[in-house]
C-alpha atoms as a PDB file:
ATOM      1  CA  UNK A   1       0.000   0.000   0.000  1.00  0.00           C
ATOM      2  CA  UNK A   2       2.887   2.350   0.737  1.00  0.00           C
ATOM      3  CA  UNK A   3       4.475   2.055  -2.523  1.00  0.00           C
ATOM      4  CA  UNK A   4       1.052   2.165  -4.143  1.00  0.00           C
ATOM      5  CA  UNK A   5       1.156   5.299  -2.388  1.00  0.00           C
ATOM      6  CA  UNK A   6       4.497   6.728  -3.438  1.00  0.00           C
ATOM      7  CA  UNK A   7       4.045   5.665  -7.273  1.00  0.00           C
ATOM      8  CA  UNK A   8       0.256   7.238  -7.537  1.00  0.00           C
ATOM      9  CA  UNK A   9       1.659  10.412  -6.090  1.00  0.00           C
ATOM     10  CA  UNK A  10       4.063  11.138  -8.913  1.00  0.00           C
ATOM     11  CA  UNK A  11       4.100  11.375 -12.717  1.00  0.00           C
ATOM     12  CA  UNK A  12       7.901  10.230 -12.549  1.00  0.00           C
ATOM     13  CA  UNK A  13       8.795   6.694 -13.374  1.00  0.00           C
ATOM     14  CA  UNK A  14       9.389   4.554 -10.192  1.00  0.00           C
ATOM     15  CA  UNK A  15      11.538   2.285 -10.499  1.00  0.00           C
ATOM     16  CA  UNK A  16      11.931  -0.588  -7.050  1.00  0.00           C
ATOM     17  CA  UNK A  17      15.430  -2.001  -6.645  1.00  0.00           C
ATOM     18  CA  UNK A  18      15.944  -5.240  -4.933  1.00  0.00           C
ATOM     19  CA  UNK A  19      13.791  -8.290  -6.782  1.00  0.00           C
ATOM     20  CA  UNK A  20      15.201 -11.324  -6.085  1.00  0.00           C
ATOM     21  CA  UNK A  21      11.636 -13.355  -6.196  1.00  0.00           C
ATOM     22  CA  UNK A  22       8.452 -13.565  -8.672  1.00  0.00           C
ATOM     23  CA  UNK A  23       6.211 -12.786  -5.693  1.00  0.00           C
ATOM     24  CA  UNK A  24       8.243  -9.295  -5.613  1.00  0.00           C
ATOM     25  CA  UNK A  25       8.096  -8.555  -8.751  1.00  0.00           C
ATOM     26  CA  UNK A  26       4.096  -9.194  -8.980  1.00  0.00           C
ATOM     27  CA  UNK A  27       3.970  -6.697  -5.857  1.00  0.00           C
ATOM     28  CA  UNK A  28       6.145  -4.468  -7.940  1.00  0.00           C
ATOM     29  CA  UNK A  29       3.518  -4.258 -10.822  1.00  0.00           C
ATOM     30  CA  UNK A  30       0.750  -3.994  -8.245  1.00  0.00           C
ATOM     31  CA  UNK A  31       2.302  -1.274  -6.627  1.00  0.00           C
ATOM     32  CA  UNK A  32       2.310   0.617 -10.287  1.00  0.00           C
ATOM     33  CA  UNK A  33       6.183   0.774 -10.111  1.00  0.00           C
ATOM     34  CA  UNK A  34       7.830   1.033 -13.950  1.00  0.00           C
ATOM     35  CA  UNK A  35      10.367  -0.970 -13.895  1.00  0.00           C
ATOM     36  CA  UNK A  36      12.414  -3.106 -11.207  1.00  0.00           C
ATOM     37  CA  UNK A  37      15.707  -3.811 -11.040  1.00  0.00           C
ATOM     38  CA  UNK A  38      17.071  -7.650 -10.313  1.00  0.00           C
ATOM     39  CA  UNK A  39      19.335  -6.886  -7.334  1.00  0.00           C
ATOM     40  CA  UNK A  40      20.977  -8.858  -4.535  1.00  0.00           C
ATOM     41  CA  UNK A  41      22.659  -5.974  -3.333  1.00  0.00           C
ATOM     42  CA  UNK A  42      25.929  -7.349  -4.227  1.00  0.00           C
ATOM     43  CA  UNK A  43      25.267 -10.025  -2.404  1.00  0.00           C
ATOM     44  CA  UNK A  44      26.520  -8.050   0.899  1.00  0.00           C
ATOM     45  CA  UNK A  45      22.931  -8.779   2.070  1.00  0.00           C
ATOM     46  CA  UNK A  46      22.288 -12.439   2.204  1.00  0.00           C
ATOM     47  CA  UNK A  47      25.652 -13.749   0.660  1.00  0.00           C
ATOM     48  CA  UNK A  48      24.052 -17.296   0.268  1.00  0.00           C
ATOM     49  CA  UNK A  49      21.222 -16.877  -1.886  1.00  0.00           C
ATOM     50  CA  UNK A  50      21.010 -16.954  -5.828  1.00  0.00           C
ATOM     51  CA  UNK A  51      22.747 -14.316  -8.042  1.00  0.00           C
ATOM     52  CA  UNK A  52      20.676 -11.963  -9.927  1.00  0.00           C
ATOM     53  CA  UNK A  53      21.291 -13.699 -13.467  1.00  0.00           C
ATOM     54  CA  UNK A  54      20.274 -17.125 -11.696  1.00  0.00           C
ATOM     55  CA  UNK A  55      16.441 -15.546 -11.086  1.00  0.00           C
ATOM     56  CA  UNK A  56      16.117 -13.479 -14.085  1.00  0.00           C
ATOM     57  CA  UNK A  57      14.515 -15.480 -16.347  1.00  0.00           C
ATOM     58  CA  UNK A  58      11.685 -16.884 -13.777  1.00  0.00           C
ATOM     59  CA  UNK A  59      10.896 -12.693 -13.136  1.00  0.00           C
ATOM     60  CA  UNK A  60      11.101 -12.031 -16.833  1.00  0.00           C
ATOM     61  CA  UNK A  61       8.634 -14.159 -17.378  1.00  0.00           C
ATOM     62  CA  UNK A  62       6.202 -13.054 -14.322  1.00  0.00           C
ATOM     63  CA  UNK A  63       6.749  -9.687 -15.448  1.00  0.00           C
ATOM     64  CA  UNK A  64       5.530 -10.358 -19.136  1.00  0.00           C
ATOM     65  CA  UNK A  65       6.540  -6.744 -20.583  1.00  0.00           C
ATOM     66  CA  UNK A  66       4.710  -4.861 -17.921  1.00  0.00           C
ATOM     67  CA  UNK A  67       7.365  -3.549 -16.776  1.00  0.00           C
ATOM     68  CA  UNK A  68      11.182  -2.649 -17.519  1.00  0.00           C
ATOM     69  CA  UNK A  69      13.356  -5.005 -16.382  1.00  0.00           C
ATOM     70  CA  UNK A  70      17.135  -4.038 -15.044  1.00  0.00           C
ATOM     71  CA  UNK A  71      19.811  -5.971 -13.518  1.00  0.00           C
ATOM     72  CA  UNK A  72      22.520  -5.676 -11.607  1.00  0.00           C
ATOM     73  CA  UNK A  73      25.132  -7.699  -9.431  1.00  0.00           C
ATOM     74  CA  UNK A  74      28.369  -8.741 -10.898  1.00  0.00           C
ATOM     75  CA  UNK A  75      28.334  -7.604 -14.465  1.00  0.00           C
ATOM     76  CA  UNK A  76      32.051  -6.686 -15.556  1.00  0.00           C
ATOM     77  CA  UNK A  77      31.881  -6.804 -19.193  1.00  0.00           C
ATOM     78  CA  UNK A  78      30.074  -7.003 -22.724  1.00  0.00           C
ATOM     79  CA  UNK A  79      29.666 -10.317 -22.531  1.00  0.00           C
ATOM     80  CA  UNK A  80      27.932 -10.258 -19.271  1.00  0.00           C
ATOM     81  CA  UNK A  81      25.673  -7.577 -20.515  1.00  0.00           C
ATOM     82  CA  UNK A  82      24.964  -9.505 -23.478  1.00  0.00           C
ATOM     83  CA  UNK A  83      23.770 -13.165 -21.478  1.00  0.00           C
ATOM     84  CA  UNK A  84      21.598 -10.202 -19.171  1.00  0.00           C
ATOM     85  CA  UNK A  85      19.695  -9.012 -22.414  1.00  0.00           C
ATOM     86  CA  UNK A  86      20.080 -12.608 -24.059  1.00  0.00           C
ATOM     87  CA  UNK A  87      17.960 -13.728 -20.861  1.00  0.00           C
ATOM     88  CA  UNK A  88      15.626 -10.864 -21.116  1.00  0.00           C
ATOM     89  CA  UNK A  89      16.450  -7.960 -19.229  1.00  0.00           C
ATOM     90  CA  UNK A  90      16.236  -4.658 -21.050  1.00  0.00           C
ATOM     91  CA  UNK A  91      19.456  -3.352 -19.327  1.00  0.00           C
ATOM     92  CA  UNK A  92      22.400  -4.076 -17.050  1.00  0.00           C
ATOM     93  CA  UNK A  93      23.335  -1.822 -14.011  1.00  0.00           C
ATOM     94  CA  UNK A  94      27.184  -1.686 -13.647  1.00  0.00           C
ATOM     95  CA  UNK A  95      28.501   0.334 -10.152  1.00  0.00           C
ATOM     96  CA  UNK A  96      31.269  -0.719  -8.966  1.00  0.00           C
ATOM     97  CA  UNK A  97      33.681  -0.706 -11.681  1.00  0.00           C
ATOM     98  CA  UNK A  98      32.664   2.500 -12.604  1.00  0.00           C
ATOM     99  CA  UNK A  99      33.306   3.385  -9.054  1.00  0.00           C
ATOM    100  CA  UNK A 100      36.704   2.311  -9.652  1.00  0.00           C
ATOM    101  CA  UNK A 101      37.381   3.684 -12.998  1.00  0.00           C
ATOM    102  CA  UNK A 102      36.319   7.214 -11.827  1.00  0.00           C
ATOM    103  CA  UNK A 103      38.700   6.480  -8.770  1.00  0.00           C
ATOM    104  CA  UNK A 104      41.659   5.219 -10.653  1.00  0.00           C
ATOM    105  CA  UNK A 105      41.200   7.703 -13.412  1.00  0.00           C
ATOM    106  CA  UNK A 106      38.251  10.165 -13.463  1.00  0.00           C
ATOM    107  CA  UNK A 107      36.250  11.505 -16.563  1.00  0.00           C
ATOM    108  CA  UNK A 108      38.807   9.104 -18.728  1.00  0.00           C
ATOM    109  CA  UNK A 109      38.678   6.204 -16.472  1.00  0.00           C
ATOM    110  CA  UNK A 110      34.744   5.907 -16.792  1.00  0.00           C
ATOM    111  CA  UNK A 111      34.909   6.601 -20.774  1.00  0.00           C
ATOM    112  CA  UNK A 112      37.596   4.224 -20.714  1.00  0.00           C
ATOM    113  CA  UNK A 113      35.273   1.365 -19.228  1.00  0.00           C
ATOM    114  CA  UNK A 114      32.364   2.356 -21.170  1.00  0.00           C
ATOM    115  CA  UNK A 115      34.311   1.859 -24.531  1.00  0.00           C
ATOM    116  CA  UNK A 116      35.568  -1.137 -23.397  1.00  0.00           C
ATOM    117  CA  UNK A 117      32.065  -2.576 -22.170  1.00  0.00           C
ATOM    118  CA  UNK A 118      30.436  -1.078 -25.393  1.00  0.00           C
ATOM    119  CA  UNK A 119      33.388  -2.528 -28.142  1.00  0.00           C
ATOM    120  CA  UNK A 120      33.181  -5.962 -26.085  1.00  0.00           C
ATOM    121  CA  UNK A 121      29.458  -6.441 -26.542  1.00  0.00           C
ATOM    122  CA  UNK A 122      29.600  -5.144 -30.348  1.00  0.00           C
ATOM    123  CA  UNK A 123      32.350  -7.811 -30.310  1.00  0.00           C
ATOM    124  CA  UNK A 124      29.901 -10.686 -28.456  1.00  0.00           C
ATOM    125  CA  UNK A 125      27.144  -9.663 -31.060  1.00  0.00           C
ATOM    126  CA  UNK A 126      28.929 -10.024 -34.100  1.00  0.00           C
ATOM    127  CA  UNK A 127      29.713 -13.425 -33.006  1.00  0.00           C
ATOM    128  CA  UNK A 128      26.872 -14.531 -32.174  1.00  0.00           C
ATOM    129  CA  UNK A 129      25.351 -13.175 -35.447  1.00  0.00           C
ATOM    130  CA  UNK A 130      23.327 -10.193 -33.837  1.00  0.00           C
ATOM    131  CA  UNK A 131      23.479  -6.748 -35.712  1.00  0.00           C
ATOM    132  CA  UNK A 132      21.167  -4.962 -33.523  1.00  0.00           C
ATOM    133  CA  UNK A 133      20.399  -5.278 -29.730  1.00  0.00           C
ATOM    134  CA  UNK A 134      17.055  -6.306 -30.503  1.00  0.00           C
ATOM    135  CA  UNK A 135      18.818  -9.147 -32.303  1.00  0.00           C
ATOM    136  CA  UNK A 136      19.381 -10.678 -28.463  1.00  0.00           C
ATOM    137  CA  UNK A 137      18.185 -13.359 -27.468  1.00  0.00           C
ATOM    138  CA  UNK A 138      17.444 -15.915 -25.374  1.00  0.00           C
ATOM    139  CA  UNK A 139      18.506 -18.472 -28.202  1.00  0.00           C
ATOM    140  CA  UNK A 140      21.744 -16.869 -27.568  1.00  0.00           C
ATOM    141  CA  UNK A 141      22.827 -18.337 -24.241  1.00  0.00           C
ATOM    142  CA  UNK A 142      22.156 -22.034 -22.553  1.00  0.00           C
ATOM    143  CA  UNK A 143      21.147 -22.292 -19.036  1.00  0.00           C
ATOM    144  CA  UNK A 144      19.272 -24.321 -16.547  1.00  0.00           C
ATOM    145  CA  UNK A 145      18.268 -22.882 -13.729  1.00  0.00           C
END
């Protein structure tokens, strides 16, 4: 009801960080919220549960296009973005090596890292015979979880 609250009372996008589960990402959508974001916190919360990418797919599919779906926890490089969209999310959160890039080496640190992330997932979807990101999919990647 809270968040139902907080989501009616704006005309900015919400968008609830911390799904880990279908039930909260149904509660999400009930609550109005416009997109959620797949996040374990880093894992500095409950170290011993499943990563993000492990529950993605399962909240993909509860949340069936009505909503946005983001993801963070552990994504380093293009390829890792590319399994995230492969498996349906429509974009990857990356913190803490940008943290560190801007640390290390400011403005050109961070474009740095962003060419590199960007030229290693053109890289990834040329290989895998994608020319656009739309081109992702899950066909892409083999899992079973």
């Amino acid at each position: 009801e809270e968040l139902k609250e907080i989501t009616s009372s704006t005309k900015l996008p919400v968008i609830l960080k911390g799904i880990m589960t279908t039930e909260g990402a149904a509660k999400a959508l009930e609550a109005g919220g416009y997109g959620i974001v797949v996040s374990n916190h880093g894992g500095r919360v409950l170290d011993h549960t499943l990563s993000t990418i492990e529950v993605l797919p399962e909240i993909v599919r509860e949340v069936s296009g009505k909503a946005e779906v983001f993801i963070d926890g552990g994504f380093r490089d293009g390829t890792d973005v590319f399994k995230a969209l492969a498996m349906g999310a429509d974009a990857v959160l990356i913190g803490r090596p940008y943290a560190i890039s801007a640390y290390g080496g400011g403005r050109e640190g961070v474009e740095l890292y962003t060419q590199k992330v960007g030229q290693e997932l053109k890289e990834t979807m040329i290989m895998a015979g994608c020319h656009k990101l739309q081109d992702i999919g899950k066909q892409h990647v083999s899992y079973n979880f």
